[in-house]
Protein backbone atom coordinates (compact mmCIF):
# COMPACT_ATOMS: atom_id res chain seq x y z
CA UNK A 1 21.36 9.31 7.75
CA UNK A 2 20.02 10.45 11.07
CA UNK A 3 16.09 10.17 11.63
CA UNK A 4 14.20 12.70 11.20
CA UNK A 5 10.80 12.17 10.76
CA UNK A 6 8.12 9.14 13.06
CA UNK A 7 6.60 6.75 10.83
CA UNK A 8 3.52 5.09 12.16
CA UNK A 9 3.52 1.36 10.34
CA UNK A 10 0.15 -0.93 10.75
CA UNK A 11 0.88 -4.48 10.10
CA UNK A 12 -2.66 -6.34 9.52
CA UNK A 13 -0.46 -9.70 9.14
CA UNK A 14 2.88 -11.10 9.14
CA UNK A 15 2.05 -12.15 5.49
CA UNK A 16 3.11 -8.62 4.71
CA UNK A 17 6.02 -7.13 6.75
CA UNK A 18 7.44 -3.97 5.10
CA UNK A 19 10.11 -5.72 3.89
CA UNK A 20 12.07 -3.86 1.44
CA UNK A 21 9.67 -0.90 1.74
CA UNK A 22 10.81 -0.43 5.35
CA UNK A 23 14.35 -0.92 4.40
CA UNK A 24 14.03 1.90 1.90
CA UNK A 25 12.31 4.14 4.64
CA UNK A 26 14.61 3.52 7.13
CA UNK A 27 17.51 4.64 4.52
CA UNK A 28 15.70 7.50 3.75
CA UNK A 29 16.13 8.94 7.59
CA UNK A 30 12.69 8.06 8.98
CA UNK A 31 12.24 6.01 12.25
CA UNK A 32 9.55 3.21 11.98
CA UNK A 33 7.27 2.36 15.17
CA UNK A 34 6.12 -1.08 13.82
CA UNK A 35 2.66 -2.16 15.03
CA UNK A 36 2.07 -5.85 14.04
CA UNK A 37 -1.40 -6.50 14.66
CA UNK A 38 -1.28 -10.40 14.25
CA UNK A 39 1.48 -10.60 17.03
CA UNK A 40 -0.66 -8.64 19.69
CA UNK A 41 0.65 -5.09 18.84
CA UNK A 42 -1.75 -2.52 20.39
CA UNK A 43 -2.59 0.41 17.47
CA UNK A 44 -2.44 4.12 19.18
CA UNK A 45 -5.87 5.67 19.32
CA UNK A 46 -4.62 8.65 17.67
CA UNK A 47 -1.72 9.64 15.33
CA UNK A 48 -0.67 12.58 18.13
CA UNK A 49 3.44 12.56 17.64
CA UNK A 50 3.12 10.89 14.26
CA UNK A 51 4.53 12.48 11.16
CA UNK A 52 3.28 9.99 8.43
CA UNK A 53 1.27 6.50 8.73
CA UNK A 54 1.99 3.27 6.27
CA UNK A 55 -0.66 0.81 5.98
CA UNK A 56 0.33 -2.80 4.56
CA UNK A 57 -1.97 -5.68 3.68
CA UNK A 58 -3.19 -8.92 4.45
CA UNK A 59 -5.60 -11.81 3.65
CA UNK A 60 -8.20 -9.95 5.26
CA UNK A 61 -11.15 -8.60 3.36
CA UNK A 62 -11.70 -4.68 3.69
CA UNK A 63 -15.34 -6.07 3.70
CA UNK A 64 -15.00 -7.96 6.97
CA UNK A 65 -17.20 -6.91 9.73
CA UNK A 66 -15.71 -6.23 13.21
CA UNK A 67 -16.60 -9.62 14.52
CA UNK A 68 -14.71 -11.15 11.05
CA UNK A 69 -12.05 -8.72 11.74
CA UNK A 70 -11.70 -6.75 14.70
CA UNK A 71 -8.03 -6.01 14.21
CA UNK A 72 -9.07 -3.78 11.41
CA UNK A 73 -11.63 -1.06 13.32
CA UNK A 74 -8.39 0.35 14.73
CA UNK A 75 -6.78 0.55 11.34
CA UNK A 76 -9.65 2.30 9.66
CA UNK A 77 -10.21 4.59 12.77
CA UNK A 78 -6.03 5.67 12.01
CA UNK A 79 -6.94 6.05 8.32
CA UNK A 80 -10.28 8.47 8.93
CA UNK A 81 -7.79 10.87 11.24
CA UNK A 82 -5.25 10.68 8.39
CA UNK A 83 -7.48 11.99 5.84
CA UNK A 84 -8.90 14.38 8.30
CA UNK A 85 -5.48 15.80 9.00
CA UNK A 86 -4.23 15.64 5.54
CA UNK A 87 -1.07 13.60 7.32
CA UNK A 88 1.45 11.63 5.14
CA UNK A 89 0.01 8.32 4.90
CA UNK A 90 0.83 5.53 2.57
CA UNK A 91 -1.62 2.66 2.12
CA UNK A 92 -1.00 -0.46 0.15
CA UNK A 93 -3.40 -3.05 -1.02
CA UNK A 94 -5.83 -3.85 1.75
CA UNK A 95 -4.88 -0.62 3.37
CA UNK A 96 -5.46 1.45 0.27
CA UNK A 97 -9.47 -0.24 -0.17
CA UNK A 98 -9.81 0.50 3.76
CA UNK A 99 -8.41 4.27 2.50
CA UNK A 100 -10.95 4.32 -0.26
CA UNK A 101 -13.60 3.09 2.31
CA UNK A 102 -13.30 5.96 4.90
CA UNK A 103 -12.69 8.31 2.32
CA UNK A 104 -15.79 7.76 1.12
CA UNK A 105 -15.59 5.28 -1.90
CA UNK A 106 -16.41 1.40 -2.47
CA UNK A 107 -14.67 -1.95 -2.16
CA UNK A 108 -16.24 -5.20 -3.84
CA UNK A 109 -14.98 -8.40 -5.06
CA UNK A 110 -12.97 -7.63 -7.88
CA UNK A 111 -15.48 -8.66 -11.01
CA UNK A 112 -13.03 -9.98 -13.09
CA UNK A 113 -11.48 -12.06 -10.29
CA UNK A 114 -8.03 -12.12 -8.18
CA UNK A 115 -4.97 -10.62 -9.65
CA UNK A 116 -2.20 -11.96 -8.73
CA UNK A 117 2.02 -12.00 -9.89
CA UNK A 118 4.53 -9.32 -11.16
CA UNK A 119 2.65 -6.84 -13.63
CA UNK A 120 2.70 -3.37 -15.22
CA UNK A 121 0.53 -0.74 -13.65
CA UNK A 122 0.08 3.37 -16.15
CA UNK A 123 0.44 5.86 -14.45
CA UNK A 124 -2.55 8.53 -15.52
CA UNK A 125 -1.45 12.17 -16.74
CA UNK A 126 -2.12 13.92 -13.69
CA UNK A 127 -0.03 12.34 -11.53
CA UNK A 128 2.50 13.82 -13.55
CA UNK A 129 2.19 17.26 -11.29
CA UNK A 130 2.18 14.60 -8.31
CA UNK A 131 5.75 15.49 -6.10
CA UNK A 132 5.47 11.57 -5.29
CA UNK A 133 4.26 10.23 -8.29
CA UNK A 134 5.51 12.16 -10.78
CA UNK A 135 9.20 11.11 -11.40
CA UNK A 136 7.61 7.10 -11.73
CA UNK A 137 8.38 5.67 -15.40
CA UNK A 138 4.89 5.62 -17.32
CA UNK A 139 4.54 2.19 -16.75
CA UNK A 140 6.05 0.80 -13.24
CA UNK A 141 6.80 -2.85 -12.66
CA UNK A 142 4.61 -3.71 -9.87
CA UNK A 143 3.49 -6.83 -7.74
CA UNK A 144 -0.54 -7.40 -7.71
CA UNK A 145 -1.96 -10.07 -5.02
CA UNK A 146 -5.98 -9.08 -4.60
CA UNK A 147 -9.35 -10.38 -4.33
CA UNK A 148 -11.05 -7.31 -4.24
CA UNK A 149 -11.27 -3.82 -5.79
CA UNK A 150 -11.73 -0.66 -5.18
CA UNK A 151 -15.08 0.10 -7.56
CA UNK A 152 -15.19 3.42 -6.36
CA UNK A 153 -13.02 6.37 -5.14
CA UNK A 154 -13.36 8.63 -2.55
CA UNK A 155 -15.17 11.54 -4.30
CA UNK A 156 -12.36 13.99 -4.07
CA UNK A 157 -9.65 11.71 -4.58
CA UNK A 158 -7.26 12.07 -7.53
CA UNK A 159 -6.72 8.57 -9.37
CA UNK A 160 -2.50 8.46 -10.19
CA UNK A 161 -2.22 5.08 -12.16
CA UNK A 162 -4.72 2.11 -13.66
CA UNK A 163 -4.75 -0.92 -15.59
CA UNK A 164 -6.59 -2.22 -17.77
CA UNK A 165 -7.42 -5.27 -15.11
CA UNK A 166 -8.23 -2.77 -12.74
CA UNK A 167 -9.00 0.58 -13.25
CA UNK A 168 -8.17 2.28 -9.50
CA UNK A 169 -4.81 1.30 -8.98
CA UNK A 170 -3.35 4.66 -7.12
CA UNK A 171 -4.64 7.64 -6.08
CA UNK A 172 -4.48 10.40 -4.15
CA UNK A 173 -6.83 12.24 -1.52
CA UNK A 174 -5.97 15.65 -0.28
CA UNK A 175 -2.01 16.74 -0.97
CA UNK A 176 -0.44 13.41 0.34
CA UNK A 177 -2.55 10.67 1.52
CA UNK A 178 -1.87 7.91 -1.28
CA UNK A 179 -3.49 4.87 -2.07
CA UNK A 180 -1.75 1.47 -3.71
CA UNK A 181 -3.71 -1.22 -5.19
CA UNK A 182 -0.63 -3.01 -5.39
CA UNK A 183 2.56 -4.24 -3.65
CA UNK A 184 6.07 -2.71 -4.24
CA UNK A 185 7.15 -3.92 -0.67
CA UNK A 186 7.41 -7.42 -1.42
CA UNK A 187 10.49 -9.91 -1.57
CA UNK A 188 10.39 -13.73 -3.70
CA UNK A 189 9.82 -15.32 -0.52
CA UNK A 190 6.73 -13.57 0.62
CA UNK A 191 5.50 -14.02 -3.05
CA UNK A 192 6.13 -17.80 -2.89
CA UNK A 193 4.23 -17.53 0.62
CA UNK A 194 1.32 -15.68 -1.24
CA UNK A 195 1.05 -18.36 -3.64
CA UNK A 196 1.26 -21.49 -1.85
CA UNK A 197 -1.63 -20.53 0.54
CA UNK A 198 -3.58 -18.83 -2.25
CA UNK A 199 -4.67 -21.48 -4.47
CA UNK A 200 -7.72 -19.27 -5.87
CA UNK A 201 -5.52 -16.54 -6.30
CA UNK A 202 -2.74 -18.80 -8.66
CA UNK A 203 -5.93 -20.71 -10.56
CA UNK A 204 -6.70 -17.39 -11.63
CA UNK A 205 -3.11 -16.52 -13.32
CA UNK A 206 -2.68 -18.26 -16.84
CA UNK A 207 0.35 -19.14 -15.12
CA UNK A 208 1.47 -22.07 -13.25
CA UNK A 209 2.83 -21.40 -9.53
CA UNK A 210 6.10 -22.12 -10.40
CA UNK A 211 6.44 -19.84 -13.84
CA UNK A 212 4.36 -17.45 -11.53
CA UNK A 213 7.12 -17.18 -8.68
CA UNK A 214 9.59 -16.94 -10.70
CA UNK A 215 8.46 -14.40 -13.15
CA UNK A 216 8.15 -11.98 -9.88
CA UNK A 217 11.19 -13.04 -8.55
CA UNK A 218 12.58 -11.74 -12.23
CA UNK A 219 10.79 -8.26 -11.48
CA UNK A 220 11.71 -7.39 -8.01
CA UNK A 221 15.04 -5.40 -9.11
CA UNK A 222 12.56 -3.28 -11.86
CA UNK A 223 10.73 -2.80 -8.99
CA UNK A 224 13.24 -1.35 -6.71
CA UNK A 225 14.63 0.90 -9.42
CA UNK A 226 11.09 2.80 -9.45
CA UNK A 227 9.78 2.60 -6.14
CA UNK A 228 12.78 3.25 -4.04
CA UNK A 229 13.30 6.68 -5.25
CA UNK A 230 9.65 6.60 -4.47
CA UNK A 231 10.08 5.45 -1.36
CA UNK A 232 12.44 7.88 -0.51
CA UNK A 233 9.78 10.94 -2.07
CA UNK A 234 7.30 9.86 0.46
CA UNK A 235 9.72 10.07 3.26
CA UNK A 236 10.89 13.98 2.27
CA UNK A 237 6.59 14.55 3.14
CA UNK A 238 7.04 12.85 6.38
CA UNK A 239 9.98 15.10 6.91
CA UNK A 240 8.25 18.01 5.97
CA UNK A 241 5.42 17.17 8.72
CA UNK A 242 8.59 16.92 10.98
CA UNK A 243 9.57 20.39 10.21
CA UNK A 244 6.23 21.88 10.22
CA UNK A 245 6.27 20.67 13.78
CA UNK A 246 9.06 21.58 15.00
């Protein structure tokens, strides 16, 4: 498929490439300018000649200051013109409580402590009307890895899917700036990576590293069946932004 729309991708860390999400972008037409923060990647001070933004995670807090982490005052700068411009953006985990954060909303440590491994996220009625969301099963097969929470959402935003761990796990602000508590970019390996430097993280799972690796390594095809059609949803915006501008 021929590209057709420019995806502008922040990488916070290398602990969370865009993987399989990017592979799925890419086969949906769209050409991916990769910024990898950790490896020295500058961040554009604007989103001029951008037709959608993805924002991954990281261990980073969304509570760090800029001298804790500067890498992110770029990031959040992106994410406030997104918004602004109502441009295609898709933020996952720490990008999505940075989303919530210049939208307005809250970030905390989450109360009821990490959550972490392959899990089940409900997708609310409203998201239903949702062109991106709305074709998702009821209940997607997801992968969680947080310490925080979004406690509050942007004031206009439009909440797409919860959990009973977690209440704010998607939304939406505007038409098509979307939010993801969780992962669906992952791959075993960078679960497994997750794990053994998260030791917090796994003590909070009633499971065992091991039984918890392999119980997302069982998920990632459930995952691909929902989220690549996704995936490719998200990319027909982008390609409407395309055509808008041409």
């Amino acid at each position: 498929m021929t590209s057709s729309g420019r995806l502008l991708v922040v990488v916070p860390s290398e602990t969370d490439p865009p993987a399989r999400l990017g592979e799925w972008l890419r086969a949906a037409g769209l050409e991916l300018d990769e910024r990898h923060l950790g490896l020295g990647d500058q961040l554009p001070e604007t989103l001029e000649g951008a037709d959608g933004l993805l924002v991954l995670g990281g261990p980073q807090s969304s509570m760090d200051d800029e001298a804790t982490s500067p890498e992110l005052v770029g990031v959040r700068q992106l994410l406030r013109q997104a918004v602004d411009a109502d441009l295609p953006t898709l933020a996952i985990c720490l990008g999505a409580q940075l989303l919530a954060q210049v939208g307005g909303g809250r970030t905390r440590v989450g109360v009821d402590g990490p959550e972490v491994g392959a899990t089940l996220v409900a997708k609310r009625d409203v998201a239903d009307a949702d062109p991106v969301f709305g074709p998702l099963p009821l209940s997607p097969d997801v992968v969680q890895w947080h310490h925080d929470e979004i406690s509050e959402l942007p004031r206009d935003a439009t909440l797409l899917a919860g959990n009973p761990h977690y209440p704010h796990q998607a939304f939406r602000v505007g038409s098509c700036v979307y939010g993801l508590q969780f992962h669906i970019e992952t791959t075993p390996e960078m679960v497994r990576g997750w794990a053994g430097s998260d030791p917090v993280g796994v003590a909070a799972s009633p499971l065992d590293l091991e039984t918890l690796c392999l119980r997302a390594e069982a998920a990632h095809d459930d995952v691909a069946d929902a989220w690549q059609p996704f995936a490719a949803r998200f990319a027909d915006l982008v390609r409407s932004r395309t055509d808008a501008r041409a």
